[in-house]
PDB file of N, CA and C in Angstrom:
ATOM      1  N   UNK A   1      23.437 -53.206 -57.681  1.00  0.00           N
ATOM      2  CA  UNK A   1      22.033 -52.861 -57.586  1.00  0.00           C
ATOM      3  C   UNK A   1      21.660 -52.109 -58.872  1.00  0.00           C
ATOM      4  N   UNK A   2      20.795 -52.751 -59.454  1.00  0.00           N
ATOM      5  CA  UNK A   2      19.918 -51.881 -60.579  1.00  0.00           C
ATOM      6  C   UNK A   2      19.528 -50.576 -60.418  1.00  0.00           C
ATOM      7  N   UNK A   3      19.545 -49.602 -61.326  1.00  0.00           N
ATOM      8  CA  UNK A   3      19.314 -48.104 -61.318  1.00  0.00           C
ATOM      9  C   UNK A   3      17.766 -48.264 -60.875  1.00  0.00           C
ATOM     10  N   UNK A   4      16.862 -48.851 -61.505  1.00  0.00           N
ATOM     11  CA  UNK A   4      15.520 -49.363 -60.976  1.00  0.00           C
ATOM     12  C   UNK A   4      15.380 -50.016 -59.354  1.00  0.00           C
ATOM     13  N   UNK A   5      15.888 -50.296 -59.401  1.00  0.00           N
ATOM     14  CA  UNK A   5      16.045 -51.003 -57.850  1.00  0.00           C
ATOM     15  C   UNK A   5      16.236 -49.803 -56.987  1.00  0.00           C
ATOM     16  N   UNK A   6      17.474 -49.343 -57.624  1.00  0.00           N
ATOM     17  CA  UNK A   6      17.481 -48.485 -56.249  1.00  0.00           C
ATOM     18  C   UNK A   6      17.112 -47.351 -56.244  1.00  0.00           C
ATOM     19  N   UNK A   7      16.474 -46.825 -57.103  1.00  0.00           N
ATOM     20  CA  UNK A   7      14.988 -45.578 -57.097  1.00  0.00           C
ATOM     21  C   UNK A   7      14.239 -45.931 -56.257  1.00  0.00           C
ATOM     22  N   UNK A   8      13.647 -47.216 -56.465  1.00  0.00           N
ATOM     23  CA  UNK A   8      12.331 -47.738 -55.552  1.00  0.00           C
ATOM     24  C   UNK A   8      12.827 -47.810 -54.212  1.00  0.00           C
ATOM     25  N   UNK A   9      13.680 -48.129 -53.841  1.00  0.00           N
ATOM     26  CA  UNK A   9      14.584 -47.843 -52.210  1.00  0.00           C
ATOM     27  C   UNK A   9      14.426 -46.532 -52.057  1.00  0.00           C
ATOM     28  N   UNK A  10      14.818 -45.837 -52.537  1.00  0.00           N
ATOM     29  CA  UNK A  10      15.105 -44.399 -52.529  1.00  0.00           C
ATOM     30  C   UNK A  10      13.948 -43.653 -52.099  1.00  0.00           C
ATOM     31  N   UNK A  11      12.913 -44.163 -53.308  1.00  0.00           N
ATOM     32  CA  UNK A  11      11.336 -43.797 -52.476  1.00  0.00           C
ATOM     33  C   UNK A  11      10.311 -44.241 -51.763  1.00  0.00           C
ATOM     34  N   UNK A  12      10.547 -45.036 -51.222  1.00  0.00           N
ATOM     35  CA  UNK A  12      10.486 -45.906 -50.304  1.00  0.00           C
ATOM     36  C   UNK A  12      10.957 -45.083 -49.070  1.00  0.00           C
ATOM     37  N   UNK A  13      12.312 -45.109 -48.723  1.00  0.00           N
ATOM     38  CA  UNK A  13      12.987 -44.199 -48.100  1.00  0.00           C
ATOM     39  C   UNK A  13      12.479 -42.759 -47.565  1.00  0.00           C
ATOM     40  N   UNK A  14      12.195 -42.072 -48.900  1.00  0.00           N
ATOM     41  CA  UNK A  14      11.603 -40.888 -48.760  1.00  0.00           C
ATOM     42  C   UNK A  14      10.091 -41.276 -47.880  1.00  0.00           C
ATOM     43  N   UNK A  15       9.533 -41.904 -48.511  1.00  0.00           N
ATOM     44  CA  UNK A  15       8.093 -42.105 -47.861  1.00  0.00           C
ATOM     45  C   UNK A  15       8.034 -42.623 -46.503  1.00  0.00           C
ATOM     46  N   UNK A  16       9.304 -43.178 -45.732  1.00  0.00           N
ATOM     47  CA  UNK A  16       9.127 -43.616 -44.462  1.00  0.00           C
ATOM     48  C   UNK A  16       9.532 -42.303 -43.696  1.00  0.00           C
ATOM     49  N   UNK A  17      10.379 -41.464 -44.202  1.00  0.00           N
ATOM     50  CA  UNK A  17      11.020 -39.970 -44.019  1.00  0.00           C
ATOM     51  C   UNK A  17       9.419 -39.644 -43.841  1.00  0.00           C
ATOM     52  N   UNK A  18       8.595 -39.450 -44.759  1.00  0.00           N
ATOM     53  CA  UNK A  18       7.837 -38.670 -44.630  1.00  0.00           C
ATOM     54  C   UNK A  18       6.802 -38.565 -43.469  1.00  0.00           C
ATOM     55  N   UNK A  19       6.542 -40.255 -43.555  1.00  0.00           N
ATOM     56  CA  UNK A  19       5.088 -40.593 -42.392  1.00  0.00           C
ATOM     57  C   UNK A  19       5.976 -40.631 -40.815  1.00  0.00           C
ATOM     58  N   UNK A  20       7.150 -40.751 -40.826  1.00  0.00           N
ATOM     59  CA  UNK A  20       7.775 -40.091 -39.419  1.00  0.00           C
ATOM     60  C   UNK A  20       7.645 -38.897 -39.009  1.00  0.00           C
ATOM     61  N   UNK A  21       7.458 -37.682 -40.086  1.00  0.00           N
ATOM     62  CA  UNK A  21       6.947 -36.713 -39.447  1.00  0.00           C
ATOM     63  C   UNK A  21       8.392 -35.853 -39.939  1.00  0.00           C
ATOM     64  N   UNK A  22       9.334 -36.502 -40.974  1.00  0.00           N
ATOM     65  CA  UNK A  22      10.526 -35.638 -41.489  1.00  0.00           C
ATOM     66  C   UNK A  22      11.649 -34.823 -40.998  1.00  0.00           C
ATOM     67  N   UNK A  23      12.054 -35.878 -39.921  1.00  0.00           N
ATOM     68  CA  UNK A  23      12.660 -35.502 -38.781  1.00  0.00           C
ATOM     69  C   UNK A  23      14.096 -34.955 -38.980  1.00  0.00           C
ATOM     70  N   UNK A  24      14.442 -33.622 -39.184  1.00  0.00           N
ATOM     71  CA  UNK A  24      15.636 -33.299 -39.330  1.00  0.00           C
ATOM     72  C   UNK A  24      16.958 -34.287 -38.588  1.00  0.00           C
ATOM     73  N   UNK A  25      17.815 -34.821 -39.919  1.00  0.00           N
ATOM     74  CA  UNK A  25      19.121 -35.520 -39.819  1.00  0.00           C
ATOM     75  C   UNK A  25      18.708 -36.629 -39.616  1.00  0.00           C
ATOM     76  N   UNK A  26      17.341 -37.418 -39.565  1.00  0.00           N
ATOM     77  CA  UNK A  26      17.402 -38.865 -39.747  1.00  0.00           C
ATOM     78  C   UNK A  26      17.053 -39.831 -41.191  1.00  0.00           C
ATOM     79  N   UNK A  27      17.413 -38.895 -41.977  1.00  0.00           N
ATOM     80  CA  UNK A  27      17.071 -38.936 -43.100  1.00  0.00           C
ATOM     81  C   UNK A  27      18.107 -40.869 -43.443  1.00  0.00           C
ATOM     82  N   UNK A  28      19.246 -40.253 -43.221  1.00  0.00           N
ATOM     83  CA  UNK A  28      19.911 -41.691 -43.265  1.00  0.00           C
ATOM     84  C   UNK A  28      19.182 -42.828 -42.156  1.00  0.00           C
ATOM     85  N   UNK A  29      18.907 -42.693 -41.442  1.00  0.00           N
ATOM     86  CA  UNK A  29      18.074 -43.881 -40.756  1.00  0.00           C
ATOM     87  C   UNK A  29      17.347 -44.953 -41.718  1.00  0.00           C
ATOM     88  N   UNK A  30      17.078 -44.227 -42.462  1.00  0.00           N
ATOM     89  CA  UNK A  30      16.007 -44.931 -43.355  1.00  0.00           C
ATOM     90  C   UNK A  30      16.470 -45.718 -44.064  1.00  0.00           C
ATOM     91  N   UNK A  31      17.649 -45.394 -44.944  1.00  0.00           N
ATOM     92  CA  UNK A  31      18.301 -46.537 -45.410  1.00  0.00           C
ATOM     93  C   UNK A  31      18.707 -47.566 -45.242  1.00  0.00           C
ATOM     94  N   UNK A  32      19.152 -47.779 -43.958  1.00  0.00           N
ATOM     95  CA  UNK A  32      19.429 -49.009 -43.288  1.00  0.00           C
ATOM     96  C   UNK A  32      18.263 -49.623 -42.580  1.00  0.00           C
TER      97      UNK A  32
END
């Protein structure tokens, strides 16, 4: 995976973290 690629996952990630409401320890959820 491209260093570019996987930033945009990454925040992506963060941003689904976020509009869930930033739910302590499901932070890995998101990745998969």
């Amino acid at each position: 995976m491209t260093d570019d690629r996987h930033e945009r996952i990454r925040q992506r990630a963060h941003e689904i973290w976020e509009q869930a409401g930033r739910p302590e320890g499901a932070h890995e959820e998101h990745w998969n």
